[in-house]
C-alpha atoms as a PDB file:
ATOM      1  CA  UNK A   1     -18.929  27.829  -9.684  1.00  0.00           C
ATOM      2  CA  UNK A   2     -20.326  26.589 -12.716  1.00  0.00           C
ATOM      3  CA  UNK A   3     -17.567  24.434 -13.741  1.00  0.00           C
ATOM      4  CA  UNK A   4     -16.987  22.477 -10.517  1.00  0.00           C
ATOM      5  CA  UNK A   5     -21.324  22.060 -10.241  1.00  0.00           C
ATOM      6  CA  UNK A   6     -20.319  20.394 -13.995  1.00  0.00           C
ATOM      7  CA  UNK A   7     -17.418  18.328 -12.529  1.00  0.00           C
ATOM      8  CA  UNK A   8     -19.431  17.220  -9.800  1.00  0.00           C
ATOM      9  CA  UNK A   9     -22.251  16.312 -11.720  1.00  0.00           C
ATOM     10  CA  UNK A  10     -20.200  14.557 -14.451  1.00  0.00           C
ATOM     11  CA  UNK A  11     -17.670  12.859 -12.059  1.00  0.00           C
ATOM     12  CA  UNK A  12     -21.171  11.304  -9.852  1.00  0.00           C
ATOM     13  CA  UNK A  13     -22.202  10.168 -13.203  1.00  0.00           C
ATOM     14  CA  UNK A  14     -19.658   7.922 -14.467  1.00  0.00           C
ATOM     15  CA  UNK A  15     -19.506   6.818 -10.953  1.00  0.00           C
ATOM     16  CA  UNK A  16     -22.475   5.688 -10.924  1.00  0.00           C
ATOM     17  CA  UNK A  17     -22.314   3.636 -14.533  1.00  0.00           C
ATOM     18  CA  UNK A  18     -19.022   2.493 -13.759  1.00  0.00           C
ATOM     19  CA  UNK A  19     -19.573   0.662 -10.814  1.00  0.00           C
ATOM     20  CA  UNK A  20     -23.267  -0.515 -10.980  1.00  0.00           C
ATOM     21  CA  UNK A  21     -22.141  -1.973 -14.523  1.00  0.00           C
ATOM     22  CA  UNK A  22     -18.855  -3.135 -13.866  1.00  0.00           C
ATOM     23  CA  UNK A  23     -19.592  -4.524 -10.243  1.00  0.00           C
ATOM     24  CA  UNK A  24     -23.169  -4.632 -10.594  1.00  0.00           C
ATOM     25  CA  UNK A  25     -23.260  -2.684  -7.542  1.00  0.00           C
ATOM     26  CA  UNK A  26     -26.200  -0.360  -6.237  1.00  0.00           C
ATOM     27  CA  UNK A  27     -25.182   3.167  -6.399  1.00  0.00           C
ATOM     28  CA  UNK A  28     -25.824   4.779  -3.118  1.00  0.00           C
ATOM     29  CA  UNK A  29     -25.576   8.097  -2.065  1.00  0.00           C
ATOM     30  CA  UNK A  30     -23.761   6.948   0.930  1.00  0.00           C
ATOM     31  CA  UNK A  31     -21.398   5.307  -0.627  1.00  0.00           C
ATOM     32  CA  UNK A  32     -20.749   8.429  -3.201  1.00  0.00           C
ATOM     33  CA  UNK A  33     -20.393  10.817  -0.655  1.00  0.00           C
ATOM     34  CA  UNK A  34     -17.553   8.649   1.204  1.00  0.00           C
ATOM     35  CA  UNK A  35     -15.897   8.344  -2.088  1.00  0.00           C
ATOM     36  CA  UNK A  36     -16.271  11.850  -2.988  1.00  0.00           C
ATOM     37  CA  UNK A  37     -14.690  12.852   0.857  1.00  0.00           C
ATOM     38  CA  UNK A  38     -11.946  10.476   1.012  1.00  0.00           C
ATOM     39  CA  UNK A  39     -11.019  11.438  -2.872  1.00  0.00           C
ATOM     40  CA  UNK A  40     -10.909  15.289  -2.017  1.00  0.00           C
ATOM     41  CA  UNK A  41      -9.071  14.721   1.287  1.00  0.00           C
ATOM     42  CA  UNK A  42      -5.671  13.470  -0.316  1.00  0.00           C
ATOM     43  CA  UNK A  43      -4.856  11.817   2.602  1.00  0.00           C
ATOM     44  CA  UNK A  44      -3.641   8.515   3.925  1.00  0.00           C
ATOM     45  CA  UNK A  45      -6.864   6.990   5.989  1.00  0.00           C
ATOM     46  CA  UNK A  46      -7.266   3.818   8.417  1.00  0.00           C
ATOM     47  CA  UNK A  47     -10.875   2.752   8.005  1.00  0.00           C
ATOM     48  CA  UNK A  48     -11.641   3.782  11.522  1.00  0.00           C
ATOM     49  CA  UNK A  49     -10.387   7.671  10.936  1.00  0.00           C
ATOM     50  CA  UNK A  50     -12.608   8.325   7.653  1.00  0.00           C
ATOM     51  CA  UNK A  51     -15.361   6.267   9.354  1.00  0.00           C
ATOM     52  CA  UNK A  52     -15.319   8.801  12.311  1.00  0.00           C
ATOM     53  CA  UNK A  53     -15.024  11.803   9.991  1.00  0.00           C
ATOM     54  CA  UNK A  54     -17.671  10.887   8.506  1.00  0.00           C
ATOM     55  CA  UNK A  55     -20.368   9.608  10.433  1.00  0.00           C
ATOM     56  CA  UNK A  56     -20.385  13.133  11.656  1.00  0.00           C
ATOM     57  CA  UNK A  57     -21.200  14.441   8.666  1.00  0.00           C
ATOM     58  CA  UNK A  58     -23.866  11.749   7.241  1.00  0.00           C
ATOM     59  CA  UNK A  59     -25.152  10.339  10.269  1.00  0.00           C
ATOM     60  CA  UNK A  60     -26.365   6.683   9.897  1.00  0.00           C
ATOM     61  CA  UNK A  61     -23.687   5.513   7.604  1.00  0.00           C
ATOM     62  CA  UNK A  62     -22.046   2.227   9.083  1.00  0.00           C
ATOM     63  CA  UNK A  63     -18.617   1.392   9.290  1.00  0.00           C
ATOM     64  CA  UNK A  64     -18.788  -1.659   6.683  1.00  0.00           C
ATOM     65  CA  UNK A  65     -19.954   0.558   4.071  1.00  0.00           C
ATOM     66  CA  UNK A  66     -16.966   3.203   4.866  1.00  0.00           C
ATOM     67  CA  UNK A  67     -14.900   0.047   4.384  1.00  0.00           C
ATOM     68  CA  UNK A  68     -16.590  -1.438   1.456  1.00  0.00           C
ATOM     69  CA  UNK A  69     -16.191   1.781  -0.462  1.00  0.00           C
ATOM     70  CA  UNK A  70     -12.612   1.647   0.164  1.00  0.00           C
ATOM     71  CA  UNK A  71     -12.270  -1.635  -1.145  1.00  0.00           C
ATOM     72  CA  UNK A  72     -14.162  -0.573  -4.044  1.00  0.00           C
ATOM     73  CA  UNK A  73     -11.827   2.209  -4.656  1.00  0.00           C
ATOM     74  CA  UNK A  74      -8.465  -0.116  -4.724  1.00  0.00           C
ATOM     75  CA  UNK A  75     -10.362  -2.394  -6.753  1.00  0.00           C
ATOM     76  CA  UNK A  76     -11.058   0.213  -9.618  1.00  0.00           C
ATOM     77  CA  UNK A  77      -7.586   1.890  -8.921  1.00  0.00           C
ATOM     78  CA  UNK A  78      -9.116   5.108  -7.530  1.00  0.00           C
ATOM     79  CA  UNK A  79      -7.148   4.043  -4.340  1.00  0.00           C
ATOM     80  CA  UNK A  80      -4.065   2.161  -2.651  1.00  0.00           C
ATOM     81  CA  UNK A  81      -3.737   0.009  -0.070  1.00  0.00           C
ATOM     82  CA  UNK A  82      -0.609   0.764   2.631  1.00  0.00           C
ATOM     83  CA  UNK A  83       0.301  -1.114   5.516  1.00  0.00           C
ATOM     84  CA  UNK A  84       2.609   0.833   7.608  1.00  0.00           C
ATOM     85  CA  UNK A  85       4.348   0.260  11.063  1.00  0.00           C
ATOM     86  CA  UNK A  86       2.479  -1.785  13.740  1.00  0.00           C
ATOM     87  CA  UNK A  87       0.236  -3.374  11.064  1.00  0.00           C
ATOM     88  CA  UNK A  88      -2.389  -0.429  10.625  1.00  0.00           C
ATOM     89  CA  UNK A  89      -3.981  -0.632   6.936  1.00  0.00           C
ATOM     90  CA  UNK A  90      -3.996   2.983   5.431  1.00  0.00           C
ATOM     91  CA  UNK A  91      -5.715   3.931   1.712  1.00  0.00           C
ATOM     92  CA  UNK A  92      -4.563   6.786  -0.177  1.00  0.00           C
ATOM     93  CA  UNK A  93      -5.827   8.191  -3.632  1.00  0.00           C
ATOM     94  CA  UNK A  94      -3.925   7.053  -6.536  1.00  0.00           C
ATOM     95  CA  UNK A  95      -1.908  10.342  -6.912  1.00  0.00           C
ATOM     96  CA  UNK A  96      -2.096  11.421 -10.995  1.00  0.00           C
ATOM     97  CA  UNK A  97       1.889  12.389 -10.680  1.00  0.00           C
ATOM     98  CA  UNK A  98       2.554   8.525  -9.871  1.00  0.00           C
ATOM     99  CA  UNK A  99       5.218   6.680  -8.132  1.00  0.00           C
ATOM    100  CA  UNK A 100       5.938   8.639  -4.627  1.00  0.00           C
ATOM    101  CA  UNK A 101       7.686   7.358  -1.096  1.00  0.00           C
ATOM    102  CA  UNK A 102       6.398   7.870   2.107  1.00  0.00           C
ATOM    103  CA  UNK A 103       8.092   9.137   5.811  1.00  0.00           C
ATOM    104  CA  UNK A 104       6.083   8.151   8.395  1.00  0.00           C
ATOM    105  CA  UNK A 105       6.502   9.624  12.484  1.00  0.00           C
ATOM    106  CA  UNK A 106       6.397   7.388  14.577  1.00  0.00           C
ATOM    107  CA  UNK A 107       5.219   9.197  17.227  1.00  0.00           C
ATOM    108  CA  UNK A 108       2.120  10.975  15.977  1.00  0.00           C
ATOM    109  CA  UNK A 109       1.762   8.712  12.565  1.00  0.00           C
ATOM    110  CA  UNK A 110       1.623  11.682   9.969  1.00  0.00           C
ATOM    111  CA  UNK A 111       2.887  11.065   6.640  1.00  0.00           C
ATOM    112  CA  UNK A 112       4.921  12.572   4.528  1.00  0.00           C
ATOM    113  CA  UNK A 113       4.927  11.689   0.469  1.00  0.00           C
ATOM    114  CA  UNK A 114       8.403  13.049  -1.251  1.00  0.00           C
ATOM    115  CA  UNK A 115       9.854  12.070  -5.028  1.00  0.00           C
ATOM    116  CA  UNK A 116      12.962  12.359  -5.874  1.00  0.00           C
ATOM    117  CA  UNK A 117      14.246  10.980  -9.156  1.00  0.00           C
ATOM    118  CA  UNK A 118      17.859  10.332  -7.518  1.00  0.00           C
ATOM    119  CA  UNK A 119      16.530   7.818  -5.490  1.00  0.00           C
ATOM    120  CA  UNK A 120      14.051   6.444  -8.520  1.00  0.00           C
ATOM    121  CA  UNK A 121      17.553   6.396 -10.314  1.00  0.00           C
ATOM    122  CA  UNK A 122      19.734   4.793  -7.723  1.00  0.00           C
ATOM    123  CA  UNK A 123      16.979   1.374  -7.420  1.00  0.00           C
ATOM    124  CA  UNK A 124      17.139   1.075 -10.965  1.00  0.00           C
ATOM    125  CA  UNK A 125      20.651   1.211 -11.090  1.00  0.00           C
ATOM    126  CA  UNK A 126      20.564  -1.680  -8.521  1.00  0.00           C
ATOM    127  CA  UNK A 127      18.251  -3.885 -10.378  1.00  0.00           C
ATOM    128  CA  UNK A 128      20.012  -3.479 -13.533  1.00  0.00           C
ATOM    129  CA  UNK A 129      23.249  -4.385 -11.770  1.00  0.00           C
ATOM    130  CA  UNK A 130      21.684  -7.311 -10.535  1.00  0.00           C
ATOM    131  CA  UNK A 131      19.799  -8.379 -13.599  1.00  0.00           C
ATOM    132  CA  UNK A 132      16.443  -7.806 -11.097  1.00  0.00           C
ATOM    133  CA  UNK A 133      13.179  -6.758 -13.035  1.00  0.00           C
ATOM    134  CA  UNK A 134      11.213  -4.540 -10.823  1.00  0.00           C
ATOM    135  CA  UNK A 135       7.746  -4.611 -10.893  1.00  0.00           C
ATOM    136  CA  UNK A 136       6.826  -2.708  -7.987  1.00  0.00           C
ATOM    137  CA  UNK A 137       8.576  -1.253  -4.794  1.00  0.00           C
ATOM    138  CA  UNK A 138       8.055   0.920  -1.811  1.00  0.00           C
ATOM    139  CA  UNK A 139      10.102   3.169   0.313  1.00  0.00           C
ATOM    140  CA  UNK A 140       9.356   4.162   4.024  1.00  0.00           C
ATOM    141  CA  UNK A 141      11.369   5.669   6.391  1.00  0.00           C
ATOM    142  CA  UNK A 142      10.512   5.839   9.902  1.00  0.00           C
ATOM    143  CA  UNK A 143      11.373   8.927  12.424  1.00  0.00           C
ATOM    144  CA  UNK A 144      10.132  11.713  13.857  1.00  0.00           C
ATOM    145  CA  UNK A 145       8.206  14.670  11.928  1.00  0.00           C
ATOM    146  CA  UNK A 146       9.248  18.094  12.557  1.00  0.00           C
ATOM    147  CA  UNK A 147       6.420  18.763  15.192  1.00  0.00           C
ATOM    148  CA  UNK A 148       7.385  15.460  17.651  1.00  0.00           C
ATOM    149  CA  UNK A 149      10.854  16.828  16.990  1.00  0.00           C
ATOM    150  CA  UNK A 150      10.278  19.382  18.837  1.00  0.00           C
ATOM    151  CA  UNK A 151       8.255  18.222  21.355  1.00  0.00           C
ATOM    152  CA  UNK A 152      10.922  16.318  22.300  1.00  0.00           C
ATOM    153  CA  UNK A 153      13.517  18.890  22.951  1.00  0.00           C
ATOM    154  CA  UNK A 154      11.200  20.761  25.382  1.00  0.00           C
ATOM    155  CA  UNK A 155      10.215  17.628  27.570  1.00  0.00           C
END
């Protein structure tokens, strides 16, 4: 119990420096609480879901703050910006373990990260072959997750 009060405590502080130095932003305990939340979730959030997850638990927050906070995180690299299908804007955490690829149902919009270092392997391979740097790339791959799957054989 101790050690996580610590982490808390010490994680809210350099928070707090960080970005009222570096952005000469107020620190608000609004806006440390949605960064806290969406940082512990580990998952991939519209604006509109963590908004409504929220305001339930800190009445009074408004939705530009929910969305200024996420800003704030891609802008520090806390957080990345996704645009899957049908245009929807998503932010994840920055995952520690890095690079990662994403399936995505179409149906019911969960997402799935996987690695897998054959497929890391196989785009280098192509770039090299090519004489392409890389600098950054993505993988998706749309279908349907396990649970729409089979929803669909019953129906």
């Amino acid at each position: 119990m101790k050690m996580k009060f610590k982490i808390k405590n010490e994680f809210n502080f350099r928070l707090k420096n960080n970005f009222s130095k570096k952005h000469r932003l107020k620190s608000s305990q609004k806006r440390l609480f949605i960064i806290e939340y969406f940082l512990k979730q580990d998952k991939h959030y519209s604006v509109e879901e963590l908004y409504n997850q929220i305001k339930n638990r800190m009445p009074g927050i408004g939705y530009s703050t929910v969305y200024r906070a996420l800003k704030l995180l891609v802008s520090r690299g806390l957080a990345a910006e996704r645009n899957f299908e049908k245009g929807l804007t998503r932010f994840e955490p920055v995952h520690k373990e890095g690079h990662h690829n994403h399936l995505v149902c179409i149906r019911c919009g969960a997402i799935i990260e996987f690695t897998n270092p054959a497929i890391e392997k196989i785009q280098k391979k192509i770039a090299l072959n090519y004489k392409f740097t890389v600098t950054d790339h993505k993988l998706e791959i749309y279908g349907l997750c396990q649970k729409c799957k089979k929803k669909e054989k019953y129906q």
